[in-house]
Protein backbone atom coordinates (compact mmCIF):
# COMPACT_ATOMS: atom_id res chain seq x y z
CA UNK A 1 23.26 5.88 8.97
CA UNK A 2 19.65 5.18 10.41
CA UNK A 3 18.36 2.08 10.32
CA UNK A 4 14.83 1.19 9.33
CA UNK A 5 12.55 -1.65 9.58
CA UNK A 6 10.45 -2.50 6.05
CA UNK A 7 6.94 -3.05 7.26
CA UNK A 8 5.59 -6.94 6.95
CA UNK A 9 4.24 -7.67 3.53
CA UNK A 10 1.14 -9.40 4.42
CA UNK A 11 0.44 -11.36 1.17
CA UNK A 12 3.19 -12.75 -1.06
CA UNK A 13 4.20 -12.55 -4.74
CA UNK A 14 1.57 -15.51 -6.05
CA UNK A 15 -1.24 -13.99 -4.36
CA UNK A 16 -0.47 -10.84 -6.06
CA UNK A 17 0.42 -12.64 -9.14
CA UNK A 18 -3.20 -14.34 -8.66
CA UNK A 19 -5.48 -11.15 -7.87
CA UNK A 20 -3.78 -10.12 -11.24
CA UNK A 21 -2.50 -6.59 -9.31
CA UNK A 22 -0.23 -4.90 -11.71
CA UNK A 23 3.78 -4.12 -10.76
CA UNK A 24 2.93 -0.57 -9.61
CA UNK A 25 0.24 -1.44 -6.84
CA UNK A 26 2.22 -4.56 -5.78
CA UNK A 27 3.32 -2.61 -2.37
CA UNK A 28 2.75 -3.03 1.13
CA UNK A 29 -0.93 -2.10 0.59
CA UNK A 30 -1.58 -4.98 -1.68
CA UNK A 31 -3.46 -7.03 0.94
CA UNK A 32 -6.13 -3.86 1.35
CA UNK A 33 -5.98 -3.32 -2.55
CA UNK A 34 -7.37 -7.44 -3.22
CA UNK A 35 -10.40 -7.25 -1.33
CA UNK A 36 -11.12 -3.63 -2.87
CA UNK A 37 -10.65 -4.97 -6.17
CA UNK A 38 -12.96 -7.70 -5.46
CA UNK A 39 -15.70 -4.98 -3.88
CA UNK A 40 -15.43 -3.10 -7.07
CA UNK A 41 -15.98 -5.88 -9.37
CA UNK A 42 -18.87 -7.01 -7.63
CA UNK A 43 -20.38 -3.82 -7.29
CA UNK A 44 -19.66 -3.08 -10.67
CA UNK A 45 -17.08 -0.18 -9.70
CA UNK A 46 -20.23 1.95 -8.26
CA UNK A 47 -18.58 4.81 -6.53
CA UNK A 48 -20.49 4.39 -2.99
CA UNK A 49 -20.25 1.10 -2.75
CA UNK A 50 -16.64 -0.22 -1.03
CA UNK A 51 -16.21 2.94 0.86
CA UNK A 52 -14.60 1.37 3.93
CA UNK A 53 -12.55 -0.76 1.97
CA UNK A 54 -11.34 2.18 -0.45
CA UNK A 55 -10.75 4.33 2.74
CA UNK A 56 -8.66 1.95 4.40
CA UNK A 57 -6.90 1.37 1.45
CA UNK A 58 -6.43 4.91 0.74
CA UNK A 59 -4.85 5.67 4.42
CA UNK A 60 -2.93 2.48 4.05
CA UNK A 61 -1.13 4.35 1.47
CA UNK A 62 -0.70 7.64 3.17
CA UNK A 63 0.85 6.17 6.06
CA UNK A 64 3.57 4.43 3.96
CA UNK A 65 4.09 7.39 1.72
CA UNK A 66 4.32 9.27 5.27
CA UNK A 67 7.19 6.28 6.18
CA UNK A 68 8.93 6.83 3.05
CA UNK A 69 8.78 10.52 3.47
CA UNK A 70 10.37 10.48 6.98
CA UNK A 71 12.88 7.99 6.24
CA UNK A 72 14.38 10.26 2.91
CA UNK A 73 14.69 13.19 5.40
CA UNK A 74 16.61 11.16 8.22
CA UNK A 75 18.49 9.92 5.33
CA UNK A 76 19.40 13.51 4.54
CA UNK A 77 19.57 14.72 7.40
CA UNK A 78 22.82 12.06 8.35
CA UNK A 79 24.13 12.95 5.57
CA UNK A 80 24.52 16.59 5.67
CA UNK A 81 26.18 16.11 8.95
């Protein structure tokens, strides 16, 4: 079976609990997804303000999805053998 290392959550459950994310977004993006919440309330969710923040977020999340994606197949992949 491969093994995988789980990336580093970088903020822990009371900050999360505390930035009021909900379950769903509580992933190892949630330190990108704070500040962006805090940009958008500021701004008053205007949609070119918080572009940087919004884009790192957004790749953030592609690159874990892209994790998850390649772990499934090796998963499948030793299995089928």
């Amino acid at each position: 079976m491969a093994e995988f290392q789980e990336p580093e959550m970088k903020v822990t459950a009371q900050e999360m609990a505390e930035a009021r994310l909900p379950l769903r977004y509580r992933d190892y993006c949630a330190h990108m997804l704070i500040p962006l919440n805090k940009c958008r309330h500021r701004n008053m969710y205007l949609p070119w303000k918080c572009e940087e923040e919004r884009h790192a977020y957004e790749k953030c999340e592609y690159e874990d999805f892209m994790r998850r994606s390649k772990m499934l197949a090796k998963i499948k992949q030793d299995q089928s053998q």
